[in-house]
PDB file of N, CA and C in Angstrom:
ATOM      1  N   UNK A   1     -15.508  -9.915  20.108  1.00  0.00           N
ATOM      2  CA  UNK A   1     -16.339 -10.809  20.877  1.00  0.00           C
ATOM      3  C   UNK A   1     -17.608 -10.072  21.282  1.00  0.00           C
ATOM      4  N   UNK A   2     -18.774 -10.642  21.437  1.00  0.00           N
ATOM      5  CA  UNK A   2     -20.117 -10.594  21.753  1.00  0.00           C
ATOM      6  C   UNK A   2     -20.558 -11.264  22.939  1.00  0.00           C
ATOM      7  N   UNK A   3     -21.115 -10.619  24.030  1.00  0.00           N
ATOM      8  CA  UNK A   3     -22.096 -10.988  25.208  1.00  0.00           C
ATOM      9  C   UNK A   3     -23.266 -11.364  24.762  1.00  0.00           C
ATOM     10  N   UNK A   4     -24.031 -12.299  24.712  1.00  0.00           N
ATOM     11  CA  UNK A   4     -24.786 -13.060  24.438  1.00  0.00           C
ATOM     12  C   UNK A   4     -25.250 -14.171  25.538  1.00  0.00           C
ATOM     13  N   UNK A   5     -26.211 -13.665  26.070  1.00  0.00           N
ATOM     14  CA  UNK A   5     -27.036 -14.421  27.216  1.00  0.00           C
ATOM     15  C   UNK A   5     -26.036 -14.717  28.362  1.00  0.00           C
ATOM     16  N   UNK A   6     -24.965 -14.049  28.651  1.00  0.00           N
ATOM     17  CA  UNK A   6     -23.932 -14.272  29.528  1.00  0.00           C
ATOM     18  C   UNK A   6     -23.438 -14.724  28.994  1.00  0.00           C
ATOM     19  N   UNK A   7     -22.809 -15.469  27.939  1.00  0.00           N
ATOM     20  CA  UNK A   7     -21.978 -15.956  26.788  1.00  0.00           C
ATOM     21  C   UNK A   7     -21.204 -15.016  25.989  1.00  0.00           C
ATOM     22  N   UNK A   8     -19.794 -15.554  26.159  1.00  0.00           N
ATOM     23  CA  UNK A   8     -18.907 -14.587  25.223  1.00  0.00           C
ATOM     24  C   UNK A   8     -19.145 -15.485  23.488  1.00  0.00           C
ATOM     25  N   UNK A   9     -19.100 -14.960  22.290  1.00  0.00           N
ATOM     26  CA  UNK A   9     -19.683 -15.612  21.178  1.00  0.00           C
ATOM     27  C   UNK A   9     -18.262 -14.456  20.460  1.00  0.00           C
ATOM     28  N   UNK A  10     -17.638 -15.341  19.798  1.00  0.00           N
ATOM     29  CA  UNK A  10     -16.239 -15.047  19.194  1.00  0.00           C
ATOM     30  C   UNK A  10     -17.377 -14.653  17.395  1.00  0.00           C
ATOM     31  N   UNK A  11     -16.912 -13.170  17.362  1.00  0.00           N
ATOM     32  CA  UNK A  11     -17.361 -13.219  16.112  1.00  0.00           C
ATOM     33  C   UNK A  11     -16.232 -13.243  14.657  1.00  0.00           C
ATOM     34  N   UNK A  12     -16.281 -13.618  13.521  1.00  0.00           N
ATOM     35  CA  UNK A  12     -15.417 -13.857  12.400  1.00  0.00           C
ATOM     36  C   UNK A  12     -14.857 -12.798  11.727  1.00  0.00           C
ATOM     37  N   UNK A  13     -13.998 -12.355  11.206  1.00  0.00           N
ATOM     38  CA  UNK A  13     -13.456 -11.086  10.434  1.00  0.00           C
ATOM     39  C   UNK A  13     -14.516 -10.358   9.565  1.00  0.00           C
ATOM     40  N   UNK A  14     -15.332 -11.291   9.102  1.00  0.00           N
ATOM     41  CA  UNK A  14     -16.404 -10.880   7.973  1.00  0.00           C
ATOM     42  C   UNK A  14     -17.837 -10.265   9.134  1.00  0.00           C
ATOM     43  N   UNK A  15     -17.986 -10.586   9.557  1.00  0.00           N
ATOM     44  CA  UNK A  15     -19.041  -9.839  10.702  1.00  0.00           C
ATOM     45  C   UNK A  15     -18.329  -8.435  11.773  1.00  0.00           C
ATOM     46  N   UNK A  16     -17.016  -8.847  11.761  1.00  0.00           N
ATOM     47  CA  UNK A  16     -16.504  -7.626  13.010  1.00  0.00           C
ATOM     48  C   UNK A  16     -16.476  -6.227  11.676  1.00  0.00           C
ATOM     49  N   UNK A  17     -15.653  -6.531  10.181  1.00  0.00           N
ATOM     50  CA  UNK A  17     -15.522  -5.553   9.540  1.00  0.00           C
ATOM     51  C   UNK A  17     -16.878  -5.152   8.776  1.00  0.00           C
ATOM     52  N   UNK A  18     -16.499  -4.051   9.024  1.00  0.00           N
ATOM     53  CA  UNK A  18     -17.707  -3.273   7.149  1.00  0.00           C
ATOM     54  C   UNK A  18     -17.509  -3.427   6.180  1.00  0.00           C
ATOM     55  N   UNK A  19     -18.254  -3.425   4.966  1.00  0.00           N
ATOM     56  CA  UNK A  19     -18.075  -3.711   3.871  1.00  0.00           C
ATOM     57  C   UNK A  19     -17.096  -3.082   3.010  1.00  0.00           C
ATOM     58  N   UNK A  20     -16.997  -1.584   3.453  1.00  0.00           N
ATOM     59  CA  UNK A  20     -15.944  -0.159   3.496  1.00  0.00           C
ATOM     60  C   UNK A  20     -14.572  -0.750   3.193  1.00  0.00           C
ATOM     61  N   UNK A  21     -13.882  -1.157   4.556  1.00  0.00           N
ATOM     62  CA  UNK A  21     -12.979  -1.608   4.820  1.00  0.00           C
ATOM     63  C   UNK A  21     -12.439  -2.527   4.425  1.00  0.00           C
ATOM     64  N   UNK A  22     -13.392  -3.177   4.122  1.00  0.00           N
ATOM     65  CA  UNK A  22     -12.969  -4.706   3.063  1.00  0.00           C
ATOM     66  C   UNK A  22     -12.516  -4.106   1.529  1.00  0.00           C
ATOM     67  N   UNK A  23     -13.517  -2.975   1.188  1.00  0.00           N
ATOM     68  CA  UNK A  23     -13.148  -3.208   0.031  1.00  0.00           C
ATOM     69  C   UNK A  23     -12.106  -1.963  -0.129  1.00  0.00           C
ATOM     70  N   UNK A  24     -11.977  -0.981   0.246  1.00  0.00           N
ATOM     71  CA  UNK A  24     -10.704  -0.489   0.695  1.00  0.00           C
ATOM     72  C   UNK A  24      -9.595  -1.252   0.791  1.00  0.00           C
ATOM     73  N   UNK A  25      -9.107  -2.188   1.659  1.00  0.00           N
ATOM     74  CA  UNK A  25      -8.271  -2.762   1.920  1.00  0.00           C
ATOM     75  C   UNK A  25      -7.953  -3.539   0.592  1.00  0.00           C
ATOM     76  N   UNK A  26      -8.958  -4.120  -0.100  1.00  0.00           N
ATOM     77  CA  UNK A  26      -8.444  -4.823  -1.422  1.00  0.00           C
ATOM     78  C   UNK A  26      -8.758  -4.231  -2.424  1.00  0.00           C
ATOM     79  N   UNK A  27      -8.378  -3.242  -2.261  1.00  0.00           N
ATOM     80  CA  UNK A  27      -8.316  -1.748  -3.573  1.00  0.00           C
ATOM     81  C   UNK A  27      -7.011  -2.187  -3.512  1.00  0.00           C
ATOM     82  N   UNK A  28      -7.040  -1.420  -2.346  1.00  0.00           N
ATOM     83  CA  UNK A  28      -4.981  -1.072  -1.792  1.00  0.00           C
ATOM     84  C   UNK A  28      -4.168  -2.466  -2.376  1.00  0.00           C
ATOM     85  N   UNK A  29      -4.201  -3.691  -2.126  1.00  0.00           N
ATOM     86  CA  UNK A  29      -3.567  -4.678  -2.122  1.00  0.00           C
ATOM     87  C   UNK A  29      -3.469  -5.065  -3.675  1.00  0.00           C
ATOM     88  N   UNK A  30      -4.751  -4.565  -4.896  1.00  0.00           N
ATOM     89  CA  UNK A  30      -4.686  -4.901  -6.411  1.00  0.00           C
ATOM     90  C   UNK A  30      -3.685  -3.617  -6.612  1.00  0.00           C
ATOM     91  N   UNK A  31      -3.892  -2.787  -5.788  1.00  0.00           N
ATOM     92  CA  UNK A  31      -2.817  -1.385  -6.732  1.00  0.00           C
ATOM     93  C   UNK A  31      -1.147  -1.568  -6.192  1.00  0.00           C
ATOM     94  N   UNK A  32      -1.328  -2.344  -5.147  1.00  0.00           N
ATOM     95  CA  UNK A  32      -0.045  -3.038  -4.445  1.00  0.00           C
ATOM     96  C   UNK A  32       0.614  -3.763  -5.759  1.00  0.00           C
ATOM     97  N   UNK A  33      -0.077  -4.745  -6.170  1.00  0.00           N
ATOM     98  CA  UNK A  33       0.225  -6.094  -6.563  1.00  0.00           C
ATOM     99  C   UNK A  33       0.344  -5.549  -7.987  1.00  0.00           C
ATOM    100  N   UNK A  34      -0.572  -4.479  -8.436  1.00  0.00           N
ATOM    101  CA  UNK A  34      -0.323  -4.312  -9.975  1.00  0.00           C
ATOM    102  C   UNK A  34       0.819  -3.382 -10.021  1.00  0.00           C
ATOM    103  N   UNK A  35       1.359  -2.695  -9.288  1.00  0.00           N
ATOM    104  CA  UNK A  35       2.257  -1.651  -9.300  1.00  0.00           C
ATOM    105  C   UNK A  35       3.808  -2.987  -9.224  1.00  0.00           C
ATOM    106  N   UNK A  36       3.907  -3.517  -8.981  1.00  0.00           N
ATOM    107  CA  UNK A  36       4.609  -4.473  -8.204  1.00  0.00           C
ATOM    108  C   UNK A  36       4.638  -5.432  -9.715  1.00  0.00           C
ATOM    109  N   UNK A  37       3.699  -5.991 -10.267  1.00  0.00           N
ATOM    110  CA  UNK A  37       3.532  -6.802 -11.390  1.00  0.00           C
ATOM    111  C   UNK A  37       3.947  -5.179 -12.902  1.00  0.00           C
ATOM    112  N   UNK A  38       3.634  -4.203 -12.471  1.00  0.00           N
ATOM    113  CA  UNK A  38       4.215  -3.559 -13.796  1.00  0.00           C
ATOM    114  C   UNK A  38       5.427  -2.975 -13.776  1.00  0.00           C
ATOM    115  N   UNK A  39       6.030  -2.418 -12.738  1.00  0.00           N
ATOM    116  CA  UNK A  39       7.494  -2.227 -12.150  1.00  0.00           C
ATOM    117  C   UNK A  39       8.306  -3.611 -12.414  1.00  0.00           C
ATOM    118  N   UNK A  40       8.165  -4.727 -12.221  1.00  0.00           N
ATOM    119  CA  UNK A  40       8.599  -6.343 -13.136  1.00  0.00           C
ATOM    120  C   UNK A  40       8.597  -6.223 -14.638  1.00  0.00           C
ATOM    121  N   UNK A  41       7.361  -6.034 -14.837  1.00  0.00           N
ATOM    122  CA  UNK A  41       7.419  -5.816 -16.210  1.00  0.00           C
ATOM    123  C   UNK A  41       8.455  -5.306 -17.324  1.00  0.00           C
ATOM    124  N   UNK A  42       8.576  -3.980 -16.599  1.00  0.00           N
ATOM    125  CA  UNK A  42       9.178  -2.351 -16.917  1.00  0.00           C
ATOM    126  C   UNK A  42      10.672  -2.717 -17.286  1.00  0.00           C
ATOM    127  N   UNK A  43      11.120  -2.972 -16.099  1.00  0.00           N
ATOM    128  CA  UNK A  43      12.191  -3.472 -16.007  1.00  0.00           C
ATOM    129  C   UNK A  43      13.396  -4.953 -16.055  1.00  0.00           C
ATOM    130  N   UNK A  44      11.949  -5.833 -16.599  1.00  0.00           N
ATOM    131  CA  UNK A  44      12.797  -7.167 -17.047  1.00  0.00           C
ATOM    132  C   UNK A  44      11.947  -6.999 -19.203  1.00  0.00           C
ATOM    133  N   UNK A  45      12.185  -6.233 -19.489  1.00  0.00           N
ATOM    134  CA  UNK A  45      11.546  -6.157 -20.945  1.00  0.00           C
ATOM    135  C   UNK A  45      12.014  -7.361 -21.587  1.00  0.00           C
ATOM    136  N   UNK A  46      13.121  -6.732 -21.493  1.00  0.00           N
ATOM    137  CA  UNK A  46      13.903  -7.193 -22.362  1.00  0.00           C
ATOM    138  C   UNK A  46      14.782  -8.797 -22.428  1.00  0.00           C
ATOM    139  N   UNK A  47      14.289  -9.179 -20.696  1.00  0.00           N
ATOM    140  CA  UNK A  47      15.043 -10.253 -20.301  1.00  0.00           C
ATOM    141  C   UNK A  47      14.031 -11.307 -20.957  1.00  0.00           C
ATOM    142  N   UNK A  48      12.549 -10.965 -20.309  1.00  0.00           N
ATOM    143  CA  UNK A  48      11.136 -11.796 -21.119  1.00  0.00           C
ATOM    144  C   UNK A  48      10.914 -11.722 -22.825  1.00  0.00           C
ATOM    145  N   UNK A  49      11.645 -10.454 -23.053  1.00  0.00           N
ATOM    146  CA  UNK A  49      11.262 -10.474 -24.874  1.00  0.00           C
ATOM    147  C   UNK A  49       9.932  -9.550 -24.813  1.00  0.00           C
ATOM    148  N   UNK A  50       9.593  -9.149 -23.870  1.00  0.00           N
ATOM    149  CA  UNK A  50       8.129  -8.671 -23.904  1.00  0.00           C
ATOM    150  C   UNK A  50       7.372  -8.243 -22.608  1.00  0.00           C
ATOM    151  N   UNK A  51       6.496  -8.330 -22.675  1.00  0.00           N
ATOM    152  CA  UNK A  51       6.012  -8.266 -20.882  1.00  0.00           C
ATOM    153  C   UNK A  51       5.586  -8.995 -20.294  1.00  0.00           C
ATOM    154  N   UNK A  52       5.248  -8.637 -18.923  1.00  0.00           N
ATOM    155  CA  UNK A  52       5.584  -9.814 -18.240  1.00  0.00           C
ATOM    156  C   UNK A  52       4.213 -11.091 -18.465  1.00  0.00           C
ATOM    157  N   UNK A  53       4.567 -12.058 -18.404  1.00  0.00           N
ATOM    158  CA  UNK A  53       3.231 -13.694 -19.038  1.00  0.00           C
ATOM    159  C   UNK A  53       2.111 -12.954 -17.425  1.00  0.00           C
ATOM    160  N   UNK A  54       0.776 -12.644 -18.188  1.00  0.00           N
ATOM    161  CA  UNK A  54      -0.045 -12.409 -17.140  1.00  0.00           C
ATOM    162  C   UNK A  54      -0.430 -10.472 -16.616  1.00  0.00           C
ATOM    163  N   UNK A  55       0.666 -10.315 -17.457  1.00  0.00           N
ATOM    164  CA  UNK A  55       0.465  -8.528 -16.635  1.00  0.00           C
ATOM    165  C   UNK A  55      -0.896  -7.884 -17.083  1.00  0.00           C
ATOM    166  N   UNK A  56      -1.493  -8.411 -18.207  1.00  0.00           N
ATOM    167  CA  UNK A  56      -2.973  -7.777 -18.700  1.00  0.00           C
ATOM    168  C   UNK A  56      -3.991  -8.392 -17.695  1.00  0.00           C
ATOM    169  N   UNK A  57      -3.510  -9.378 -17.173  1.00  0.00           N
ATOM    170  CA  UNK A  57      -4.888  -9.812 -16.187  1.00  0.00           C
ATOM    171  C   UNK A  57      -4.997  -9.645 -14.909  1.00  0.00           C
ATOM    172  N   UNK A  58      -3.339  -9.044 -14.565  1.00  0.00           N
ATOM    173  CA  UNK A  58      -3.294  -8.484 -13.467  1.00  0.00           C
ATOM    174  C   UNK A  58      -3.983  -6.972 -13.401  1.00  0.00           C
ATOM    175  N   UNK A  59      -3.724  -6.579 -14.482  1.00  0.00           N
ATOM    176  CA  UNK A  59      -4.281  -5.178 -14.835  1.00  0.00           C
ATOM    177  C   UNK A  59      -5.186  -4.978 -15.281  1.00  0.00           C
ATOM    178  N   UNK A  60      -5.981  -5.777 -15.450  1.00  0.00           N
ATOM    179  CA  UNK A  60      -7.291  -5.809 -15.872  1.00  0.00           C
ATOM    180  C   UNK A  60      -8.640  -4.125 -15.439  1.00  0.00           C
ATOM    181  N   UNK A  61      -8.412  -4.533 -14.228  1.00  0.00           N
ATOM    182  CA  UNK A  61      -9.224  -3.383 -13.777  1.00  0.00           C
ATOM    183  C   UNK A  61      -8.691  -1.810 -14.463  1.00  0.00           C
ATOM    184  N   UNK A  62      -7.461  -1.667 -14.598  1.00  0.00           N
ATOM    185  CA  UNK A  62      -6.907  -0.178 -14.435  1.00  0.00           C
ATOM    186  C   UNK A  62      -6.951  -0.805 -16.208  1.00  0.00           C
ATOM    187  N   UNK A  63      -6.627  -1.320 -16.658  1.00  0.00           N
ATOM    188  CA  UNK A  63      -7.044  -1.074 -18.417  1.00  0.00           C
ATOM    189  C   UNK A  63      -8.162  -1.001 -18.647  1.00  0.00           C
ATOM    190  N   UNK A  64      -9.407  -1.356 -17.612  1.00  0.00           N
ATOM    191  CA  UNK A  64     -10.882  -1.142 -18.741  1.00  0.00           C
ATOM    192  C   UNK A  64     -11.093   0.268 -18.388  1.00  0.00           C
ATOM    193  N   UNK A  65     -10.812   1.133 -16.907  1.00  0.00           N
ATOM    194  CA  UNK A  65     -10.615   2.956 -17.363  1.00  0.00           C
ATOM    195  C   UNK A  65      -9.725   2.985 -17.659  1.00  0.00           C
ATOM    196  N   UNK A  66      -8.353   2.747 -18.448  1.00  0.00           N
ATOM    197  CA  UNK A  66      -7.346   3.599 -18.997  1.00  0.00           C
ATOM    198  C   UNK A  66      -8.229   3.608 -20.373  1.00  0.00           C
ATOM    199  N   UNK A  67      -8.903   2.459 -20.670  1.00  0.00           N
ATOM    200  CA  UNK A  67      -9.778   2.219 -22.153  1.00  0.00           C
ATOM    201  C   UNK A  67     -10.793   2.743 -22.539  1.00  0.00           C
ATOM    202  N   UNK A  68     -11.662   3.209 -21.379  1.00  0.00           N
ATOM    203  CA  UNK A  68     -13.250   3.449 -21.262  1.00  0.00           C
ATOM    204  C   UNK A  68     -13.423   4.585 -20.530  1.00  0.00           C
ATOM    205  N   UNK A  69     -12.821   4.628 -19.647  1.00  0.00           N
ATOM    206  CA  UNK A  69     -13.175   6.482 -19.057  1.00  0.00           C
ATOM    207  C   UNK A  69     -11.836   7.365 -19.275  1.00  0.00           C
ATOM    208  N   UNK A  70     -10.411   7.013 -19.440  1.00  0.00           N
ATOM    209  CA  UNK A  70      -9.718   8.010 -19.234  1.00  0.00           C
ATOM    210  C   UNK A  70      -9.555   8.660 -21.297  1.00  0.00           C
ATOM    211  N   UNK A  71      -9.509   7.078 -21.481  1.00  0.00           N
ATOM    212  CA  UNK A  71      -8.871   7.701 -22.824  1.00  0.00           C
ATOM    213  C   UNK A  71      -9.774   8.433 -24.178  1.00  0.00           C
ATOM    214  N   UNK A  72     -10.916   8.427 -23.490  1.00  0.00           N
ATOM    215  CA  UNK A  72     -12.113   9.156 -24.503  1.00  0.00           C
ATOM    216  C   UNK A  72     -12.053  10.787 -23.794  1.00  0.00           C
ATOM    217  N   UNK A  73     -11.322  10.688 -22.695  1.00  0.00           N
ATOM    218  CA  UNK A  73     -11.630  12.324 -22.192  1.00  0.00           C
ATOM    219  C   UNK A  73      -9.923  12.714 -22.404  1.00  0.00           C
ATOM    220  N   UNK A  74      -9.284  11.828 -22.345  1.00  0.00           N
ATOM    221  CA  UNK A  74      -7.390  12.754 -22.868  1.00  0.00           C
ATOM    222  C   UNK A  74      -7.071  11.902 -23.734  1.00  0.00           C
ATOM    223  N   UNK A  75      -6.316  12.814 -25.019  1.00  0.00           N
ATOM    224  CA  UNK A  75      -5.594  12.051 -25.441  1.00  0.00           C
ATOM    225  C   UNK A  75      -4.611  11.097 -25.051  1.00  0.00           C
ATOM    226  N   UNK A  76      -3.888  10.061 -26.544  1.00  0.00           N
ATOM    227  CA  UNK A  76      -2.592   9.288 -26.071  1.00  0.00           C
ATOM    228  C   UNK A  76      -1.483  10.227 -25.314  1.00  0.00           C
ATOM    229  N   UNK A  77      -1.655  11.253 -26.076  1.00  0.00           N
ATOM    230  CA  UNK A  77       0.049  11.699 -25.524  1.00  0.00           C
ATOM    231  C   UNK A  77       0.367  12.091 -24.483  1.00  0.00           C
ATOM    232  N   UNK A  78      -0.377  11.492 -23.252  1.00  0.00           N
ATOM    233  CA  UNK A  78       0.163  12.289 -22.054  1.00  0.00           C
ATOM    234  C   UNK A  78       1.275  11.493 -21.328  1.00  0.00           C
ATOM    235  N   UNK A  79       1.838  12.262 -20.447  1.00  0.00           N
ATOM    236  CA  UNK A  79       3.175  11.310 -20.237  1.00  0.00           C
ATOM    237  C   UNK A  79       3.170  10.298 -19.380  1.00  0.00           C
ATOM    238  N   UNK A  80       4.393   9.258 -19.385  1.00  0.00           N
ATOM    239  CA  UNK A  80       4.097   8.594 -18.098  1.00  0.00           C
ATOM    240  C   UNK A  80       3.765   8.070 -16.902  1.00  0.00           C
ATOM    241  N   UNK A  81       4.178   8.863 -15.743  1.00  0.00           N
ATOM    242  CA  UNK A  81       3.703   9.272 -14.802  1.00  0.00           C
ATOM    243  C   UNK A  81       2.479   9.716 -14.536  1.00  0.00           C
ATOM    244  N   UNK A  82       1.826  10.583 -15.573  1.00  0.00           N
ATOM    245  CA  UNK A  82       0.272  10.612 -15.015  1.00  0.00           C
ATOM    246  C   UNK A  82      -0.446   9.379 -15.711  1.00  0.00           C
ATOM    247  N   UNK A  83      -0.258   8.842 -16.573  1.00  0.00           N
ATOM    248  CA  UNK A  83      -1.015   7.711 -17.100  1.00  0.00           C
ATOM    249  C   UNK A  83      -1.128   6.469 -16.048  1.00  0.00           C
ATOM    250  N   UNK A  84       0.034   6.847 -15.207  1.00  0.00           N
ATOM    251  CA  UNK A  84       0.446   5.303 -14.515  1.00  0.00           C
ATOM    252  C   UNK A  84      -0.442   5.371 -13.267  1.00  0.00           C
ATOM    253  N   UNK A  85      -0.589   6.452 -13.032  1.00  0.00           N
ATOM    254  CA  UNK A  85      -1.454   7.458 -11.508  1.00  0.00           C
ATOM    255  C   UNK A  85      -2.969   6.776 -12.318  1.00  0.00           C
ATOM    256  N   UNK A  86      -3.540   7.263 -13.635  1.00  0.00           N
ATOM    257  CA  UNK A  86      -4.874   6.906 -13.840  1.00  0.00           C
ATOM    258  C   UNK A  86      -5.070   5.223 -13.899  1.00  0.00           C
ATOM    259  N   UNK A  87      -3.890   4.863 -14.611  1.00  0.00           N
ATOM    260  CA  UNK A  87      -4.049   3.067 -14.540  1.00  0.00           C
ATOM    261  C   UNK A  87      -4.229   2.696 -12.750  1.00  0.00           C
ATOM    262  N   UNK A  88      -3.276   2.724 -11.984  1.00  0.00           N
ATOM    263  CA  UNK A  88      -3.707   2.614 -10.416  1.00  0.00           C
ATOM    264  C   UNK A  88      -4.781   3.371  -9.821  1.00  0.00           C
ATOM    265  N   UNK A  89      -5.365   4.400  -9.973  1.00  0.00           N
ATOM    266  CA  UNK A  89      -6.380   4.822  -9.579  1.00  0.00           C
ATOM    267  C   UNK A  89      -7.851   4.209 -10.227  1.00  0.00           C
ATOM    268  N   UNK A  90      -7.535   3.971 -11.402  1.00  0.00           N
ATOM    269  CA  UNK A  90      -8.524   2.863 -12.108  1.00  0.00           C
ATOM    270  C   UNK A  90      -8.634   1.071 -11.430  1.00  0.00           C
ATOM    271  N   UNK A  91      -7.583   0.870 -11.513  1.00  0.00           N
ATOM    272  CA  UNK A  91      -7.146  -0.295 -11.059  1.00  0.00           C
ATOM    273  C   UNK A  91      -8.138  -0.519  -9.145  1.00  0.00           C
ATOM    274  N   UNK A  92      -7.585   0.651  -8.638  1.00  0.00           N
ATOM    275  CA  UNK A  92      -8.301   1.215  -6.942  1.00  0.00           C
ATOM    276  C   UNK A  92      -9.861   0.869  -7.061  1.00  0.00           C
ATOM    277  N   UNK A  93     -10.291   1.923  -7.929  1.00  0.00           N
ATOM    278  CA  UNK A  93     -11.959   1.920  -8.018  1.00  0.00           C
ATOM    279  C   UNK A  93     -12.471   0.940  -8.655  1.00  0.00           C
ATOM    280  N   UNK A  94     -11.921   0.200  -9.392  1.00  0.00           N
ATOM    281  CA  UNK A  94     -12.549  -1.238  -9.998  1.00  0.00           C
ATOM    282  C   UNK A  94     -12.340  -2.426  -8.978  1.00  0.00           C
ATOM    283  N   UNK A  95     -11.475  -2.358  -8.181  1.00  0.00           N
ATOM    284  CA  UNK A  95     -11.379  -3.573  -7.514  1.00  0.00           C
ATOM    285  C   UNK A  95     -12.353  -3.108  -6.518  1.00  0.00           C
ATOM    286  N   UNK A  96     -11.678  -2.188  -5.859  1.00  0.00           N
ATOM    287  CA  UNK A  96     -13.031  -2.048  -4.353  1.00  0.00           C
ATOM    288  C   UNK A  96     -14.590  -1.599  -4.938  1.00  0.00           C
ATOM    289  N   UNK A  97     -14.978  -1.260  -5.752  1.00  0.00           N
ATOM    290  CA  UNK A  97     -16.242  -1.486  -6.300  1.00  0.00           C
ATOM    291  C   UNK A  97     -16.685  -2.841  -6.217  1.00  0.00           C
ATOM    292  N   UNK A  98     -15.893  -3.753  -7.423  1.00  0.00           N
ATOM    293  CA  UNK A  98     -16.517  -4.926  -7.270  1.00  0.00           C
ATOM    294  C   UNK A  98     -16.425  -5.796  -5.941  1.00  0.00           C
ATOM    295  N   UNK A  99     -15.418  -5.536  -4.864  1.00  0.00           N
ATOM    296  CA  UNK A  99     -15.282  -6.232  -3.776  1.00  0.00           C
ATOM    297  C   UNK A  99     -16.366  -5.637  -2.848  1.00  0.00           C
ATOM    298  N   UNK A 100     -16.937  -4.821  -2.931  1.00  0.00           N
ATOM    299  CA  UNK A 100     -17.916  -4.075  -1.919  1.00  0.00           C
ATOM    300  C   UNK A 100     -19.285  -4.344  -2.351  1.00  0.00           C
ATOM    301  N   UNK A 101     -19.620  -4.462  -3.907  1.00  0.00           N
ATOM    302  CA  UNK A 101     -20.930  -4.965  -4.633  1.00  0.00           C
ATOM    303  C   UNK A 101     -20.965  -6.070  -4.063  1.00  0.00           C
ATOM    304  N   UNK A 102     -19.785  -7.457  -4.010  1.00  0.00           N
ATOM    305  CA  UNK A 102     -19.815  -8.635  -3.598  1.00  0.00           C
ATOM    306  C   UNK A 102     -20.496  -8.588  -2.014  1.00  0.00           C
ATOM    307  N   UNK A 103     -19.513  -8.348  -1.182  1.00  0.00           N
ATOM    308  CA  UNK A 103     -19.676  -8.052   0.223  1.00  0.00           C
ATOM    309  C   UNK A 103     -21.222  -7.894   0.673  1.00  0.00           C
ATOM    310  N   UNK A 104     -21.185  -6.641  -0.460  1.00  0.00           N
ATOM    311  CA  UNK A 104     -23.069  -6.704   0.055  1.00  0.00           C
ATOM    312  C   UNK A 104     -24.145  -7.323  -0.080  1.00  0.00           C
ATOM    313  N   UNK A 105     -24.182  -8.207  -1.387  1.00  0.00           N
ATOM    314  CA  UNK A 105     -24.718  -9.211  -1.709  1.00  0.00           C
ATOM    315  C   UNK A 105     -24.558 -10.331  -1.091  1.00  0.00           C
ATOM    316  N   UNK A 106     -23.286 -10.243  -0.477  1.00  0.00           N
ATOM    317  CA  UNK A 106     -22.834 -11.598   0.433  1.00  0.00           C
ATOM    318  C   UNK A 106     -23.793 -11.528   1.746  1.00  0.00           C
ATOM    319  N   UNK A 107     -23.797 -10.294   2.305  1.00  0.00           N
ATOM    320  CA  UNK A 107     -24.518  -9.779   3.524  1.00  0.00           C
ATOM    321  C   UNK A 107     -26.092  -9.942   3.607  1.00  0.00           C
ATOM    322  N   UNK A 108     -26.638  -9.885   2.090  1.00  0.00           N
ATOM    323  CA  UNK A 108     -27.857  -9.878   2.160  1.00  0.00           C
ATOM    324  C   UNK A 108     -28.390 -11.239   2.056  1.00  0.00           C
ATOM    325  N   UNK A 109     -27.616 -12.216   1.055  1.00  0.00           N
ATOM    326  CA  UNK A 109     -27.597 -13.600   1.362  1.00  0.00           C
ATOM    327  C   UNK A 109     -27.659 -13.970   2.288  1.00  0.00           C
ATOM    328  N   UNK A 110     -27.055 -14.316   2.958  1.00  0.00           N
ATOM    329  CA  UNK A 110     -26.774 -14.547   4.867  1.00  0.00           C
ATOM    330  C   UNK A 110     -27.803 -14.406   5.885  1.00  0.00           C
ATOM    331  N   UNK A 111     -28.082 -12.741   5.445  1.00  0.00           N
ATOM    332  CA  UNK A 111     -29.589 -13.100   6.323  1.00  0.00           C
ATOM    333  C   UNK A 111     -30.986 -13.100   6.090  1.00  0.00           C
TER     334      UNK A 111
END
């Protein structure tokens, strides 16, 4: 809330937070949701015939660097576990990038 001419003025989630935090927060929640959508995957293979309907578009972000920045600097053969670390860490910096490019453009619109 805001004092304003002796007036309390209730301000909205999008004005109290930074742009930071926003897009932080929905880093966290795509590496939530894709970790969550490929752990499904992983482990119903065989029940779907395949993987899971949708997991490439959930993953979208962490496949264009597993495609474009990780896999021109390491080869295929590295093992699991670190591949899965670069897909979510890819997945991290592509979402809160584009959610923070938005944000700010949203901000500059506005006023």
């Amino acid at each position: 809330m805001q004092m304003i001419n002796g007036r309390v003025k209730k301000m909205g989630f999008a004005k109290q937070s930074n742009t930071a935090s926003i897009a932080i927060i929905s880093g966290a929640m795509s590496v939530v949701i894709g970790f969550v959508a490929f752990a499904l995957s992983w482990n119903f293979w065989q029940l779907w015939g395949g993987p899971l309907p949708g997991l490439q578009l959930v993953l979208f972000p962490g496949n264009l660097t597993l495609v474009y920045l990780w896999h021109p600097l390491f080869t295929e053969e590295i093992n699991f576990w670190p591949k899965l670390a670069l897909l979510m860490a890819g997945q991290f910096a592509v979402v809160a990038s584009v959610v923070a490019v938005i944000c700010h453009v949203v901000r500059m619109v506005r006023q």
